[in-house]
N, C-alpha and C. Protein backbone atom coordinates (compact mmCIF):
# COMPACT_ATOMS: atom_id res chain seq x y z
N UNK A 1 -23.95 7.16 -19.16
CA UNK A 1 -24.70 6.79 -17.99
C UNK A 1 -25.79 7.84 -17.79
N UNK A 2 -26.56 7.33 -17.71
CA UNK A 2 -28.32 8.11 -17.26
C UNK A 2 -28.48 9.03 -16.19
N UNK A 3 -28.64 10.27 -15.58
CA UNK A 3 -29.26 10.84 -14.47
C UNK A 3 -29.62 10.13 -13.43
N UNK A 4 -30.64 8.70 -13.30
CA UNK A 4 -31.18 8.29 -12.99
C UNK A 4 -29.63 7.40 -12.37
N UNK A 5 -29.74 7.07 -13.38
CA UNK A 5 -28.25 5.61 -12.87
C UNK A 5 -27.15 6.40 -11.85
N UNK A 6 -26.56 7.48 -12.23
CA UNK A 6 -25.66 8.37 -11.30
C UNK A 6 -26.02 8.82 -9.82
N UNK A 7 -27.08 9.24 -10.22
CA UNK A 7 -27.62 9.27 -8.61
C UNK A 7 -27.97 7.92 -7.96
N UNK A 8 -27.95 7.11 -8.48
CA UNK A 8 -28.29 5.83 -7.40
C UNK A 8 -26.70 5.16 -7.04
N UNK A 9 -26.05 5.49 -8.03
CA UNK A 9 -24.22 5.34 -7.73
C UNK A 9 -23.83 6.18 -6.74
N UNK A 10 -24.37 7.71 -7.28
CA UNK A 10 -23.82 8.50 -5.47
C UNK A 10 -24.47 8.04 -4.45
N UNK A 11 -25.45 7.78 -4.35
CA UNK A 11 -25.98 7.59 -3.15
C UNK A 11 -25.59 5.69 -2.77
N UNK A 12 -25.04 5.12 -3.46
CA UNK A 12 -24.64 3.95 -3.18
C UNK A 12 -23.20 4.48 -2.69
N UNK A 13 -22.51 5.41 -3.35
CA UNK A 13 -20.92 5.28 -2.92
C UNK A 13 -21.01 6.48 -1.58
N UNK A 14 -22.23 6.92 -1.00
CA UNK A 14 -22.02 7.80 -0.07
C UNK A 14 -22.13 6.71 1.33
N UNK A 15 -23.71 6.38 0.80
CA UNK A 15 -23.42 4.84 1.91
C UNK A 15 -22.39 3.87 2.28
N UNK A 16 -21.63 4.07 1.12
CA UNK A 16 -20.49 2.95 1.59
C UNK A 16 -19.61 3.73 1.77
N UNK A 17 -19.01 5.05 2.02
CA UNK A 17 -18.36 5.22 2.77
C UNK A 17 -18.88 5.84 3.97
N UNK A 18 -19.92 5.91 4.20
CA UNK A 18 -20.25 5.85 5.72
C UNK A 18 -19.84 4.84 6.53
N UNK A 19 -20.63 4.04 5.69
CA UNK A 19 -20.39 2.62 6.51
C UNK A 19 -19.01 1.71 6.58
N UNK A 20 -18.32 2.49 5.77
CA UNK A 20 -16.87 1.99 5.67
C UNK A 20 -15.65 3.38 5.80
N UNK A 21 -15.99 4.34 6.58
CA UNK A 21 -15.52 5.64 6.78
C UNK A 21 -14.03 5.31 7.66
N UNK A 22 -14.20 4.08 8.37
CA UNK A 22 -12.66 3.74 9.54
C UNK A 22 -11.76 3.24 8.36
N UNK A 23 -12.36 2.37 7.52
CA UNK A 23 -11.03 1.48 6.53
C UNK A 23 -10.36 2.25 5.36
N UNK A 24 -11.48 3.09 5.20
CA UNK A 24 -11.31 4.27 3.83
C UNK A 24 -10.32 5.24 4.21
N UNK A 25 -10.20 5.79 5.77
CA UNK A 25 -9.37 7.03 6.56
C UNK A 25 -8.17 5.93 6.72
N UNK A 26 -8.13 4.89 7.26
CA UNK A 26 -6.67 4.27 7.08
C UNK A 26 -5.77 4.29 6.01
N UNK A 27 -6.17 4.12 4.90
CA UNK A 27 -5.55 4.00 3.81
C UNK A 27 -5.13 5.28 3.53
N UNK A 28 -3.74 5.54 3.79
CA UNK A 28 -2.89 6.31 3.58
C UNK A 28 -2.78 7.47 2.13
N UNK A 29 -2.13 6.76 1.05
CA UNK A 29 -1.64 6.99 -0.22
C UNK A 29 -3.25 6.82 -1.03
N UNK A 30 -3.22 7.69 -2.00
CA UNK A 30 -4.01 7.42 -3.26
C UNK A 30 -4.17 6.47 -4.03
N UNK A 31 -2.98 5.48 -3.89
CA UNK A 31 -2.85 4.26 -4.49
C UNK A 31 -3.39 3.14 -3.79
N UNK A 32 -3.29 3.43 -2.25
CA UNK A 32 -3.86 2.18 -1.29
C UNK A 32 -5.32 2.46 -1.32
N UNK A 33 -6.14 4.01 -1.71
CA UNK A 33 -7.38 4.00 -1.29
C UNK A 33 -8.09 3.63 -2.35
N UNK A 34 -7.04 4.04 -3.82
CA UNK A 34 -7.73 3.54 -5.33
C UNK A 34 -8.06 2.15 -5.08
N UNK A 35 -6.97 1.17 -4.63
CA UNK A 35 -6.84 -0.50 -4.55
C UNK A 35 -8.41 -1.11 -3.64
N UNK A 36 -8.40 -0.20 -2.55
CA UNK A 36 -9.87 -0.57 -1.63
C UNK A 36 -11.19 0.33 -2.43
N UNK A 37 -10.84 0.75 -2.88
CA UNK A 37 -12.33 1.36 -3.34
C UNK A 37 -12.30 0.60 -4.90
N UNK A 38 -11.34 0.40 -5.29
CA UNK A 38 -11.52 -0.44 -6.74
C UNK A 38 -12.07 -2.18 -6.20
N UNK A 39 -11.32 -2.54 -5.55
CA UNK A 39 -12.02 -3.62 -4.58
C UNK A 39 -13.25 -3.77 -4.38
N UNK A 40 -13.65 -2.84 -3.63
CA UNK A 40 -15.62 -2.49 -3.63
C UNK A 40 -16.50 -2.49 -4.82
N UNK A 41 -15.70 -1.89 -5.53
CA UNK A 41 -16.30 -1.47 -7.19
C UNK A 41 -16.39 -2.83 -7.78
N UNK A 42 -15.45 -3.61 -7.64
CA UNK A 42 -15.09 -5.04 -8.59
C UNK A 42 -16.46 -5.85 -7.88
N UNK A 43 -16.41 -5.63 -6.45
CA UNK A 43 -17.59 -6.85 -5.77
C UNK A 43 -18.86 -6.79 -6.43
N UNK A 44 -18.77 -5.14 -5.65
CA UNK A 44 -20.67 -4.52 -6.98
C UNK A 44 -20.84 -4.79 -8.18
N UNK A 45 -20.18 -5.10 -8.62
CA UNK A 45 -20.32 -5.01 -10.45
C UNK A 45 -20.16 -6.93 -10.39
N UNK A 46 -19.39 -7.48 -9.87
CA UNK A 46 -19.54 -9.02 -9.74
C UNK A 46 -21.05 -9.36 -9.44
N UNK A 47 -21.09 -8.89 -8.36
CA UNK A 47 -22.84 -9.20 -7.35
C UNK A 47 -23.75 -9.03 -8.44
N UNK A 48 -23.89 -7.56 -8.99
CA UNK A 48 -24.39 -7.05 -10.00
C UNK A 48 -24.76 -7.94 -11.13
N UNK A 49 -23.76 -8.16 -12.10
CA UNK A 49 -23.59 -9.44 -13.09
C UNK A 49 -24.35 -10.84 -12.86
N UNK A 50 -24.11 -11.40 -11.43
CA UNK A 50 -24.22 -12.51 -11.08
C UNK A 50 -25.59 -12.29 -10.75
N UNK A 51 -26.30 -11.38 -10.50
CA UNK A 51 -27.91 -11.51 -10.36
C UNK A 51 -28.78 -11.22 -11.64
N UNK A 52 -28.40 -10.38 -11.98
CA UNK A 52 -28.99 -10.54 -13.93
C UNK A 52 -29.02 -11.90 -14.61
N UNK A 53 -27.51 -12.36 -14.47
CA UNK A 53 -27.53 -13.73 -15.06
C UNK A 53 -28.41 -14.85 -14.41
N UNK A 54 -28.54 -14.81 -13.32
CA UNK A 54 -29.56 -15.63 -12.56
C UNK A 54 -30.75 -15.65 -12.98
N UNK A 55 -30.83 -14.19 -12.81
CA UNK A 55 -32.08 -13.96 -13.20
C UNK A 55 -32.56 -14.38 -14.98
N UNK A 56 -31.59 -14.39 -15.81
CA UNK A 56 -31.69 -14.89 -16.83
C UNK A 56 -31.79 -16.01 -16.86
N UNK A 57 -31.09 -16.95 -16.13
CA UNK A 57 -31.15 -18.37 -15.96
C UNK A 57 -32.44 -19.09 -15.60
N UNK A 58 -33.09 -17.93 -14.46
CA UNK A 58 -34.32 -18.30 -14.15
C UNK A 58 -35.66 -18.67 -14.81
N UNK A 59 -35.73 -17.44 -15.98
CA UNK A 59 -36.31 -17.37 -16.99
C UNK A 59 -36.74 -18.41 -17.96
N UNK A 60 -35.07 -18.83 -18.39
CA UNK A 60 -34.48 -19.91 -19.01
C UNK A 60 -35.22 -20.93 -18.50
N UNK A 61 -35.23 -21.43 -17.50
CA UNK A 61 -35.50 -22.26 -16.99
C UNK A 61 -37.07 -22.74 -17.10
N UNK A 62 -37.90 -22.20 -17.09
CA UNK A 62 -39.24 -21.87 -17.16
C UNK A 62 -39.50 -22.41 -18.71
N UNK A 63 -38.50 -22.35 -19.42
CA UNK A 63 -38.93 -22.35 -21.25
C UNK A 63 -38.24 -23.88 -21.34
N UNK A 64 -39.28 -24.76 -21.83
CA UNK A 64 -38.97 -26.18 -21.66
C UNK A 64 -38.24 -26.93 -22.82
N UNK A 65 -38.59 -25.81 -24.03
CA UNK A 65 -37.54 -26.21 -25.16
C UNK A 65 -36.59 -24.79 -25.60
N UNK A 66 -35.58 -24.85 -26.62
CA UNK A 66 -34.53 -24.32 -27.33
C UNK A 66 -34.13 -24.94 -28.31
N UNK A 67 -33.74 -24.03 -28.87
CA UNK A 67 -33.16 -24.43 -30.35
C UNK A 67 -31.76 -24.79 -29.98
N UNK A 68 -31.55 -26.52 -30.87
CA UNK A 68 -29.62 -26.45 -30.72
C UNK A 68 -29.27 -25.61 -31.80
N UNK A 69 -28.44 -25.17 -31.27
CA UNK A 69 -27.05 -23.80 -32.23
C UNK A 69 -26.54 -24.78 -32.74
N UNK A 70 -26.45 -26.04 -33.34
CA UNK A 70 -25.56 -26.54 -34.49
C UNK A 70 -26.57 -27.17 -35.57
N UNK A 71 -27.54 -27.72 -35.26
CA UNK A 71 -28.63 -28.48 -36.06
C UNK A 71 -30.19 -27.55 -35.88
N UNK A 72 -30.72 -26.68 -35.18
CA UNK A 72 -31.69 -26.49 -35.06
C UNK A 72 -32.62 -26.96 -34.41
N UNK A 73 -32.55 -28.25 -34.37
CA UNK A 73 -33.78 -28.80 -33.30
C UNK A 73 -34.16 -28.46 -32.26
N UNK A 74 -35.65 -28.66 -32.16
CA UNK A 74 -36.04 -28.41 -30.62
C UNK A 74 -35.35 -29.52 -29.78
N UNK A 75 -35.21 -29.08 -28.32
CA UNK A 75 -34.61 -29.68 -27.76
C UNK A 75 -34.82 -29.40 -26.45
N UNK A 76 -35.66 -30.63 -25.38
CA UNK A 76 -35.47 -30.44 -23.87
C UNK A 76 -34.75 -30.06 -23.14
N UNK A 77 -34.94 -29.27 -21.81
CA UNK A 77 -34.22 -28.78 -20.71
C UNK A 77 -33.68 -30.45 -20.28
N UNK A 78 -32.85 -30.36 -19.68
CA UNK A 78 -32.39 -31.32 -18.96
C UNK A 78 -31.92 -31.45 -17.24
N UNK A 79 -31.53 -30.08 -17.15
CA UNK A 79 -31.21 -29.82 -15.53
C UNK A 79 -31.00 -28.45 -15.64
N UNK A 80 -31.08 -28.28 -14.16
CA UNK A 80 -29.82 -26.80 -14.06
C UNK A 80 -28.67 -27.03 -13.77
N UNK A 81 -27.66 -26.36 -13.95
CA UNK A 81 -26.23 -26.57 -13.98
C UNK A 81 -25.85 -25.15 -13.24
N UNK A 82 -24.79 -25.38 -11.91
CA UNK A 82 -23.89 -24.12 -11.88
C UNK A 82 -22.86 -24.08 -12.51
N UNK A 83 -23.27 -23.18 -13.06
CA UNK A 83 -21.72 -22.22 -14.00
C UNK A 83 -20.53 -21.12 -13.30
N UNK A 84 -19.47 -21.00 -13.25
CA UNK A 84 -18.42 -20.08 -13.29
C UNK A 84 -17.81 -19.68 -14.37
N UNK A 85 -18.30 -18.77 -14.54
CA UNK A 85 -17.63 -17.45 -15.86
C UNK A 85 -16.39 -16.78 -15.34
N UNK A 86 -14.94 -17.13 -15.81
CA UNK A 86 -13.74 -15.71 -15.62
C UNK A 86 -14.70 -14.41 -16.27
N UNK A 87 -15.33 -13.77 -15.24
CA UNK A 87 -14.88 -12.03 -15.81
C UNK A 87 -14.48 -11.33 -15.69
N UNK A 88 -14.92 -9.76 -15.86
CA UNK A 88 -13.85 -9.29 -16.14
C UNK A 88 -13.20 -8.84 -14.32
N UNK A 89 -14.06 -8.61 -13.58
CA UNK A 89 -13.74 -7.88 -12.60
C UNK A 89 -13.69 -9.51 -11.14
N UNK A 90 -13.80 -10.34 -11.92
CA UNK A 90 -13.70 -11.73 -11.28
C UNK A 90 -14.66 -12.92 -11.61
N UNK A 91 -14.44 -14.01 -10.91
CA UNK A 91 -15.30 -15.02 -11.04
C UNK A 91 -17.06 -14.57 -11.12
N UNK A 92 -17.85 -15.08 -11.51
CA UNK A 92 -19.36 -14.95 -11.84
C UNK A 92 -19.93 -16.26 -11.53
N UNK A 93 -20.36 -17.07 -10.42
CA UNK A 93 -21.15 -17.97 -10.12
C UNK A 93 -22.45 -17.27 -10.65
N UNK A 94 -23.38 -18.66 -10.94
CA UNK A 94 -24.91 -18.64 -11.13
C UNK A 94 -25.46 -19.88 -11.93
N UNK A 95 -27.02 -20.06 -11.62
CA UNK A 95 -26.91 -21.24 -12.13
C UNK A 95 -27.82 -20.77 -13.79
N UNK A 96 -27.71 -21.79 -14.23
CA UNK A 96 -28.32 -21.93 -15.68
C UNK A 96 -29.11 -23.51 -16.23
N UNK A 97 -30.21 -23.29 -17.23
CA UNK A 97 -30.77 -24.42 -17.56
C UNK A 97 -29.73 -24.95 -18.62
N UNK A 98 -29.43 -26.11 -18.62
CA UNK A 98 -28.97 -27.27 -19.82
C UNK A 98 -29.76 -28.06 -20.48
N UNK A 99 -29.39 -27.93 -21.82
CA UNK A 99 -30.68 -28.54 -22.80
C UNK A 99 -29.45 -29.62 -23.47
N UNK A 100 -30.64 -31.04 -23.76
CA UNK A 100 -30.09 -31.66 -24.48
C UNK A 100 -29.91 -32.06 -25.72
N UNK A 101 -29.50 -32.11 -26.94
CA UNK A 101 -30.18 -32.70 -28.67
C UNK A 101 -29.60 -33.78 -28.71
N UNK A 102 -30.82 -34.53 -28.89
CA UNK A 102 -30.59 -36.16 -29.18
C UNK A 102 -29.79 -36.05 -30.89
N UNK A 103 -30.07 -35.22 -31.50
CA UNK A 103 -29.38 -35.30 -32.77
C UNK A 103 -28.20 -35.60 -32.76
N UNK A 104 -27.72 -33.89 -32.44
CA UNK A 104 -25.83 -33.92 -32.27
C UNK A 104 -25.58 -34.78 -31.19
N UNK A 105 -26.56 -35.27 -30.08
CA UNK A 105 -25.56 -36.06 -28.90
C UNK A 105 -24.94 -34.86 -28.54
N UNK A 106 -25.49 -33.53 -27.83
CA UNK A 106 -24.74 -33.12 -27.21
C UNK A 106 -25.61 -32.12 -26.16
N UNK A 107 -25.35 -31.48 -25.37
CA UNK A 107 -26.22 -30.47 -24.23
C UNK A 107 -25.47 -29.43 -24.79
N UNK A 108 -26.12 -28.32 -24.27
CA UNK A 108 -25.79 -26.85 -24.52
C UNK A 108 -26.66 -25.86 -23.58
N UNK A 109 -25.93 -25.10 -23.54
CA UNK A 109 -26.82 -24.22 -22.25
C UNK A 109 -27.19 -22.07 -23.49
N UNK A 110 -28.80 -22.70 -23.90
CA UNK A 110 -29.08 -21.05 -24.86
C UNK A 110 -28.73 -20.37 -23.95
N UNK A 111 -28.55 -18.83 -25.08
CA UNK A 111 -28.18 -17.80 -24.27
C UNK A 111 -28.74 -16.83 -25.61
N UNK A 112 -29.41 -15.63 -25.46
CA UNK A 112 -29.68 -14.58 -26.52
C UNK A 112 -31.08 -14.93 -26.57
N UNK A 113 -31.47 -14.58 -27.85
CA UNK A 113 -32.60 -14.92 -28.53
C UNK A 113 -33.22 -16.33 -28.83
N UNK A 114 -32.24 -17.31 -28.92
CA UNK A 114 -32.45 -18.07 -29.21
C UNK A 114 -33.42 -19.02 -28.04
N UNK A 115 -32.97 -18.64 -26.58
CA UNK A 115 -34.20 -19.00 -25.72
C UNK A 115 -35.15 -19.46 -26.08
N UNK A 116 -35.58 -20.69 -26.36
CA UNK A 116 -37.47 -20.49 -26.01
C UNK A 116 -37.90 -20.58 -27.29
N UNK A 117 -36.68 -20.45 -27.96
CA UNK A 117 -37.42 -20.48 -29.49
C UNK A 117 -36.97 -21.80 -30.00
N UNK A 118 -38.09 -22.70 -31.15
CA UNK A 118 -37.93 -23.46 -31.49
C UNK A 118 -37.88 -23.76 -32.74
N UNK A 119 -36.98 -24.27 -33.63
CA UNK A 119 -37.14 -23.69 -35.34
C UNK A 119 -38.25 -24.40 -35.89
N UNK A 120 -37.98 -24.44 -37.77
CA UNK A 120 -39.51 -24.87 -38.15
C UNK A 120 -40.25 -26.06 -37.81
């Protein structure tokens, strides 16, 4: 982790226990305060996740063809779709573009490089 990145973590985890200084002093044991502050940690890093990917989705969205991952063809957007991902620290709502290939008869939603790109 970066200089840069650490200090914006302390100063994120100083704010939140300011602002959460009554629920943090309740919690008794090391184990009850690990459970609420691991709690907090899981949301940020969810929230976190879930706006990158959006923001990827957004992107996505904007690029009117993709390559299908089984045949290659270019292939139209078709809608946006909301998605739920199990991860690791919980569920991940966000939405994403769906493309269709008339080839395979099937939709697929790019992800990587393959975005935007269309083969020969």
């Amino acid at each position: 982790m970066d200089c840069r990145m650490n200090s914006r973590i302390n100063a994120t985890a100083e704010a939140l226990a300011r602002e959460y200084q009554q629920e943090l002093a309740a919690k008794g044991t090391l184990m009850d305060l690990e459970e609420l502050t691991c709690q907090i940690g899981d949301g940020i890093a969810r929230r976190l996740c879930e706006k990158v990917l959006a923001d990827r989705g957004e992107r996505a969205a904007d690029i009117g063809m993709a390559e299908c991952p089984d045949c290659g063809a270019a292939c139209a957007r078709s809608d946006v779709e909301p998605v739920v991902l199990d991860g690791l620290r919980g569920p991940l709502g966000f939405t994403q573009p769906k493309y269709f290939c008339r080839h395979c008869r099937r939709s697929f939603f790019p992800s990587g490089s393959n975005v935007g790109s269309v083969g020969p």
